[in-house]
N, C-alpha and C. Protein backbone atom coordinates (compact mmCIF):
# COMPACT_ATOMS: atom_id res chain seq x y z
N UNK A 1 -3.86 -53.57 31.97
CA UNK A 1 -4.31 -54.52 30.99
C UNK A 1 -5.79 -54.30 30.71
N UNK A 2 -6.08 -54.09 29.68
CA UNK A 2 -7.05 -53.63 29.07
C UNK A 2 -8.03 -55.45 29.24
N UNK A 3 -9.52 -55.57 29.47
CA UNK A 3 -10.40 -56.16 29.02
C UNK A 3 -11.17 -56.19 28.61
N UNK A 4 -12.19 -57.66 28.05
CA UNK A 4 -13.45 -57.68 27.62
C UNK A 4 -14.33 -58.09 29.30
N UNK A 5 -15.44 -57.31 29.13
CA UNK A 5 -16.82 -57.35 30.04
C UNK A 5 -17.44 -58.79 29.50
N UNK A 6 -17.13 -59.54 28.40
CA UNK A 6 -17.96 -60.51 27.61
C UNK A 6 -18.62 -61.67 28.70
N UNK A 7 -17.37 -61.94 29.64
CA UNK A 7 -17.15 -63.60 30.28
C UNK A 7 -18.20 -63.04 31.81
N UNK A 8 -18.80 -61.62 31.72
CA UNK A 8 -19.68 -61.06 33.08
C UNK A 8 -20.80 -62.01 32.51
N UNK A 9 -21.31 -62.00 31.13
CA UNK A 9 -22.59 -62.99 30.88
C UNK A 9 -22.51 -64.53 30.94
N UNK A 10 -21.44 -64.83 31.13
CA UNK A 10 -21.38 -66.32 31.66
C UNK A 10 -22.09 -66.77 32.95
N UNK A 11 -22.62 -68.11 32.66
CA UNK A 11 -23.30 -68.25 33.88
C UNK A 11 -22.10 -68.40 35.22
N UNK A 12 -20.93 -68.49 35.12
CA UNK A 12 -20.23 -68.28 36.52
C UNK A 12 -20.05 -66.55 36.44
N UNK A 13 -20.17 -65.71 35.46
CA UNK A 13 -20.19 -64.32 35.64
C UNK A 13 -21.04 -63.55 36.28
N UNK A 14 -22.50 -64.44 35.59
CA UNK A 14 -23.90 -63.95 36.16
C UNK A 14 -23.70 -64.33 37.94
N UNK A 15 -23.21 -65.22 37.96
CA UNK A 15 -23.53 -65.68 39.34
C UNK A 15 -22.72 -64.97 40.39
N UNK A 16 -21.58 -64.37 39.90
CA UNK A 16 -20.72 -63.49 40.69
C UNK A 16 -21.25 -62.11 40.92
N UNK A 17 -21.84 -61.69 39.59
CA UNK A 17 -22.38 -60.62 39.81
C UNK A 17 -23.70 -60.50 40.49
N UNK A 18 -24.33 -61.74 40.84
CA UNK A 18 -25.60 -61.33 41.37
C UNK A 18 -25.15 -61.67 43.20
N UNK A 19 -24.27 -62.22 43.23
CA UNK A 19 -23.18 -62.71 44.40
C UNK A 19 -22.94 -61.20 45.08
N UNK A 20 -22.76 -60.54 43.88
CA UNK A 20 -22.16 -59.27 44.69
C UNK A 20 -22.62 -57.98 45.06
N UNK A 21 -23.73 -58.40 44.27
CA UNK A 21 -25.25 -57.46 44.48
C UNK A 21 -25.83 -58.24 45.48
N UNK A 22 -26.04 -58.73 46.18
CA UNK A 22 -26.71 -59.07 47.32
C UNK A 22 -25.63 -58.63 48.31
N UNK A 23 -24.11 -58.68 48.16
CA UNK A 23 -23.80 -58.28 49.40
C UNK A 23 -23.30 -57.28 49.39
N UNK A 24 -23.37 -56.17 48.74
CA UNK A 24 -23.43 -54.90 48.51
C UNK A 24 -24.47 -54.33 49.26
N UNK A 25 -25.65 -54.81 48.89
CA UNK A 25 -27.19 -54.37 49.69
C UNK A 25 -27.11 -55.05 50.93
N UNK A 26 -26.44 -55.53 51.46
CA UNK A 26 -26.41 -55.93 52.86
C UNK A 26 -25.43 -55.26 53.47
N UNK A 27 -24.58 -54.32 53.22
CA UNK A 27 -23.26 -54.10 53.34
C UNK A 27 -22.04 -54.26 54.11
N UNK A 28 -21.91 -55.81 53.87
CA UNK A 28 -21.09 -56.58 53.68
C UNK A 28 -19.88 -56.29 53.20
N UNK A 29 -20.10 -55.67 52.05
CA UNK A 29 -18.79 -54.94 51.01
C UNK A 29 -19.33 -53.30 50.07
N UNK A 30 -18.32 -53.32 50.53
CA UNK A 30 -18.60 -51.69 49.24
C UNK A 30 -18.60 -52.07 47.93
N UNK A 31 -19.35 -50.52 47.80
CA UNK A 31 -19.40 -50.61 46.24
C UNK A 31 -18.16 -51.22 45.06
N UNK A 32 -17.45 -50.24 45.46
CA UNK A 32 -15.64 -50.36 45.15
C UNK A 32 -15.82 -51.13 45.21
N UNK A 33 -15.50 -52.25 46.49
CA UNK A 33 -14.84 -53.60 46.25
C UNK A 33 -15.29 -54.78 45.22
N UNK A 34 -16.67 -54.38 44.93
CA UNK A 34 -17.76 -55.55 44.26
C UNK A 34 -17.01 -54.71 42.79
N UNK A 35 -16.86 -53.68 42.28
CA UNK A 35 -16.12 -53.39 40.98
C UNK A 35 -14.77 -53.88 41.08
N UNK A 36 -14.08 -53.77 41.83
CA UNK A 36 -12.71 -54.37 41.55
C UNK A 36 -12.63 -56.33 41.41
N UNK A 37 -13.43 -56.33 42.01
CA UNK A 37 -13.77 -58.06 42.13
C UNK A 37 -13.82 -58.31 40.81
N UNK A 38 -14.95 -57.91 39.86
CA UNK A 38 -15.21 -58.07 38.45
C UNK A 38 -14.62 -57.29 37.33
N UNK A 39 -13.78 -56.03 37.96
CA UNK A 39 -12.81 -56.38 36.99
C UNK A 39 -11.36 -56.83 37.19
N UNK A 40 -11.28 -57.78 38.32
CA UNK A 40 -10.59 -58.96 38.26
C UNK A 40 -10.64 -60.58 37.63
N UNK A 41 -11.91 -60.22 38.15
CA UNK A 41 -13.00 -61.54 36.96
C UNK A 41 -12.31 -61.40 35.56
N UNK A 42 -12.78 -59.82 35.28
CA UNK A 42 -12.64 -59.84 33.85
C UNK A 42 -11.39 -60.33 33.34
N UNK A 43 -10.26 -59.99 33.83
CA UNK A 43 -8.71 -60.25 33.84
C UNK A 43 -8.62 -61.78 34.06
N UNK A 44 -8.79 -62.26 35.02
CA UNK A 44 -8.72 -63.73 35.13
C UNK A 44 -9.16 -64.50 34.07
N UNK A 45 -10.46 -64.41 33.71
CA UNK A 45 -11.05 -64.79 32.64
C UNK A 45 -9.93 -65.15 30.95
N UNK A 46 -9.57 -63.95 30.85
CA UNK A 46 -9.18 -63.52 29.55
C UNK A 46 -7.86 -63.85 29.82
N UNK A 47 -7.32 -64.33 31.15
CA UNK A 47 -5.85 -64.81 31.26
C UNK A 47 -5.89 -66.05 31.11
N UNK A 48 -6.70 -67.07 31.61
CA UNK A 48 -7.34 -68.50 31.96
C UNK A 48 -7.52 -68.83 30.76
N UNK A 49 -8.05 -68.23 29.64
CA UNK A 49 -8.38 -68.21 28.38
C UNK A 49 -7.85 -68.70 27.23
N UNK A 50 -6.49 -67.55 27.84
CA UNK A 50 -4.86 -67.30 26.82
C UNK A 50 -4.08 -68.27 27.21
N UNK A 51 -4.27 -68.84 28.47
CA UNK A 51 -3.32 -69.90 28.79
C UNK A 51 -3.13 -71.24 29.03
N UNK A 52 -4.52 -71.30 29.76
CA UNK A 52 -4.85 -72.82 29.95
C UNK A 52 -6.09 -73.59 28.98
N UNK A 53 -5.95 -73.17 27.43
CA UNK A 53 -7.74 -73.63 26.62
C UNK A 53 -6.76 -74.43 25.66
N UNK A 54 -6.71 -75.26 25.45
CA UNK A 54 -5.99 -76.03 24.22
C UNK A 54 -6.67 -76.43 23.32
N UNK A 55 -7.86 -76.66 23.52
CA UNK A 55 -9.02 -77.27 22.87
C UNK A 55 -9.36 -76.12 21.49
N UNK A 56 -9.19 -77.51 20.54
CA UNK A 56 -9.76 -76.80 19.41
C UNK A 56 -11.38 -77.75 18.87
N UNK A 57 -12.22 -77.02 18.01
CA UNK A 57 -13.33 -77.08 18.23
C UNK A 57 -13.79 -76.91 16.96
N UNK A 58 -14.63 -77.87 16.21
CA UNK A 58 -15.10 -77.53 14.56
C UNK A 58 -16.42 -77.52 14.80
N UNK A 59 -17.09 -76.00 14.24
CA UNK A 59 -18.44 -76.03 14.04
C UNK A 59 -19.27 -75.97 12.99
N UNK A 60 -20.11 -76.55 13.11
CA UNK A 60 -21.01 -76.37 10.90
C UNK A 60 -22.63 -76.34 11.61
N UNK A 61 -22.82 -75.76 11.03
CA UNK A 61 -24.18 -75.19 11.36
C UNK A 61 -25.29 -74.36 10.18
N UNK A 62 -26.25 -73.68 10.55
CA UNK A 62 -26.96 -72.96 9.29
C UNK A 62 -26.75 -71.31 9.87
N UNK A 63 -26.06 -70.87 9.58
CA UNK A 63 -25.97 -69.39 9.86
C UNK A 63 -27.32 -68.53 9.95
N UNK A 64 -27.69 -68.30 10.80
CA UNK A 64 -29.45 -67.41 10.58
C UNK A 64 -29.15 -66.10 10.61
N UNK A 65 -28.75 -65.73 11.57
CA UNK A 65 -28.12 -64.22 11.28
C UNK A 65 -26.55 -63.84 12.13
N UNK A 66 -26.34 -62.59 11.70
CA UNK A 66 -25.09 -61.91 12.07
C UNK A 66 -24.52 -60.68 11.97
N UNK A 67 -23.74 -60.26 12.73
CA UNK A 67 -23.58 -58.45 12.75
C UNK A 67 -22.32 -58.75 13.14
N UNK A 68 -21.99 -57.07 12.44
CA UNK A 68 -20.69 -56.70 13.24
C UNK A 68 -20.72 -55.18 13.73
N UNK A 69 -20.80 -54.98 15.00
CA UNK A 69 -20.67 -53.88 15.42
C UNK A 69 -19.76 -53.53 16.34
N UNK A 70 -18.89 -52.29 16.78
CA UNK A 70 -18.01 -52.13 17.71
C UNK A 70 -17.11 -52.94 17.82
N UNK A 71 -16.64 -53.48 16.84
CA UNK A 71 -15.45 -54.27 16.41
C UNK A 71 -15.69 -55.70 17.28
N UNK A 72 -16.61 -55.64 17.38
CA UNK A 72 -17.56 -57.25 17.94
C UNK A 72 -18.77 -58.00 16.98
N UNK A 73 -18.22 -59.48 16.20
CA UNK A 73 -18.62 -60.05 15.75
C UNK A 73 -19.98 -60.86 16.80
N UNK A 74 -21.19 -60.75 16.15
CA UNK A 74 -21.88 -62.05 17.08
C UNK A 74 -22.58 -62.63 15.52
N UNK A 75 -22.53 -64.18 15.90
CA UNK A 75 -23.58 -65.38 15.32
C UNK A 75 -24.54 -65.68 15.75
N UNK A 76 -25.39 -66.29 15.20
CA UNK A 76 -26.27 -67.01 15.38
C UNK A 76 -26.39 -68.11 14.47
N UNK A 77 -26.40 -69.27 15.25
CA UNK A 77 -26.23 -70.48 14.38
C UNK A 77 -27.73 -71.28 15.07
N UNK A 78 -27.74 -72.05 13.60
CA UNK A 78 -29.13 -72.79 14.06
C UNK A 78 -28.80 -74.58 13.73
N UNK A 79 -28.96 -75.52 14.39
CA UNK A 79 -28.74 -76.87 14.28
C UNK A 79 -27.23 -76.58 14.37
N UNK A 80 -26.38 -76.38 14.87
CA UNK A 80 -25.09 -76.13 15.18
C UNK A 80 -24.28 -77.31 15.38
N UNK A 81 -23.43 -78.06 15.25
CA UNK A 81 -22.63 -79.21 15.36
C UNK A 81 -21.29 -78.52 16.03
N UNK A 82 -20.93 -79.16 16.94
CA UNK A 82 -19.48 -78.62 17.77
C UNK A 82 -19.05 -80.08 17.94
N UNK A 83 -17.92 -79.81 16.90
CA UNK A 83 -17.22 -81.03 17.41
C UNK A 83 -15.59 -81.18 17.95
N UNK A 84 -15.08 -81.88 18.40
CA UNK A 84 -13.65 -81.79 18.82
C UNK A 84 -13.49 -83.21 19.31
N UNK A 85 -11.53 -83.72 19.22
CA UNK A 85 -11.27 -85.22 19.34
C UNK A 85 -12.13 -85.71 19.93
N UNK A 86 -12.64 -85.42 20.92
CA UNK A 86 -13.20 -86.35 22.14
C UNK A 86 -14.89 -86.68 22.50
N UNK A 87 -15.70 -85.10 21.08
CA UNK A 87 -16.96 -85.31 21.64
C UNK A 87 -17.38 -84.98 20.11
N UNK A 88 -19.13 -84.67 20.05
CA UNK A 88 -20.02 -84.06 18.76
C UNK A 88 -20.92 -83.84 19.63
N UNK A 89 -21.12 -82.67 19.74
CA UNK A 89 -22.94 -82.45 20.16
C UNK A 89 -23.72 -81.13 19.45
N UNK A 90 -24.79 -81.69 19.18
CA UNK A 90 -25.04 -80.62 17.97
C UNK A 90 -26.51 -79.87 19.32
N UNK A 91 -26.49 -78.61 18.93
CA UNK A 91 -27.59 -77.30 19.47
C UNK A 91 -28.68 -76.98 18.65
N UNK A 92 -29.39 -76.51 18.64
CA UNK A 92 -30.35 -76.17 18.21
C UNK A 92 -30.61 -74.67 17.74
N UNK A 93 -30.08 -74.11 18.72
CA UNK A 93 -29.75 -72.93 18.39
C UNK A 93 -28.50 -72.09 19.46
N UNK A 94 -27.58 -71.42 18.90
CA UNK A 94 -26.58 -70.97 19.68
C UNK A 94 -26.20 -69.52 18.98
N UNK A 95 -25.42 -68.63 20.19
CA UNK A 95 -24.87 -67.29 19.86
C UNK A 95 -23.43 -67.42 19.93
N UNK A 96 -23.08 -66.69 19.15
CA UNK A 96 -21.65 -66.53 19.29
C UNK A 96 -20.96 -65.52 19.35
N UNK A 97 -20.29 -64.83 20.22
CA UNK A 97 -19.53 -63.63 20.24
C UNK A 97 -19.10 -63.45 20.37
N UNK A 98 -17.43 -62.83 19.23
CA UNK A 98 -16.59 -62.81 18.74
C UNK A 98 -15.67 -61.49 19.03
N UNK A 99 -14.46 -61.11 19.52
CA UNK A 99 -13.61 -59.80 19.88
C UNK A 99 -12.77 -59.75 19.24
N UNK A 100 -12.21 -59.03 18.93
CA UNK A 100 -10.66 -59.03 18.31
C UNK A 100 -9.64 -58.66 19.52
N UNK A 101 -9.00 -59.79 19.83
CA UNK A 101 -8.19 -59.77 20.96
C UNK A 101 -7.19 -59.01 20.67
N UNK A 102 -6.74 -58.21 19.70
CA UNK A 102 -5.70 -57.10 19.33
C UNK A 102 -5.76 -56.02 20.02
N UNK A 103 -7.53 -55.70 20.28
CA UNK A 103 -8.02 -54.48 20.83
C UNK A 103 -7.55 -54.21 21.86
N UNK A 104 -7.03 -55.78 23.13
CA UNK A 104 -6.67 -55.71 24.35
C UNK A 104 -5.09 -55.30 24.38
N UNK A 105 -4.29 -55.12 22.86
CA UNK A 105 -3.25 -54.49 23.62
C UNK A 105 -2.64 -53.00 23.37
N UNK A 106 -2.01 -52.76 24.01
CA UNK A 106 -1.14 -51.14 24.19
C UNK A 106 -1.03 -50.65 22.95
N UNK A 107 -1.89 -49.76 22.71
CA UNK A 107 -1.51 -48.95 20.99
C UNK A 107 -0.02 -48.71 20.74
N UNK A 108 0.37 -49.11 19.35
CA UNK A 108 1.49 -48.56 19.41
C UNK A 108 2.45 -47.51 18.36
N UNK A 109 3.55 -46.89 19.54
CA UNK A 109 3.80 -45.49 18.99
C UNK A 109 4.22 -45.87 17.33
């Protein structure tokens, strides 16, 4: 199963990965094992994602800029409003970055 690296910049991503760089340099664990860990992360992530997110989410904002490169969309929104049934909280400024989850499956013949 193919993944995205995206959910490593999350702050529970960052924190795994700096989790696993300290005990790498202590050696605690091998190299190997601290890569298979995260790209288990990565898998979990993108499974947790697909299965358990129900939440839908309306945003309006002022678009400041945006690209598309490597078949990866990112935003940048400025005064951003996220709203959904239960909440509204508007940002000030936010990124957004976008995959085409098609990419993750098996080309076909």
């Amino acid at each position: 199963m193919a993944t995205f690296e995206l959910y490593r910049r999350s702050t529970i991503g960052t924190c795994l990965t700096e989790t696993l760089d300290e005990l790498v340099s202590s050696g605690a664990v091998s190299p190997e094992l601290a890569i298979q860990v995260l790209v288990q992360f990565d898998k979990s992530m993108t499974e947790a994602l697909e299965s358990q997110v129900k939440s839908k989410v309306n945003i309006k904002g002022h678009l400041h800029t945006y690209r598309f490169c490597d078949n990866v969309w990112t935003f940048i929104l400025t005064d951003a409003t996220f709203k959904s049934e239960e909440i509204s909280e508007t940002l000030s400024k936010v990124k957004i970055v976008a995959c085409d989850s098609k990419l993750l499956l098996p080309p076909q013949p």
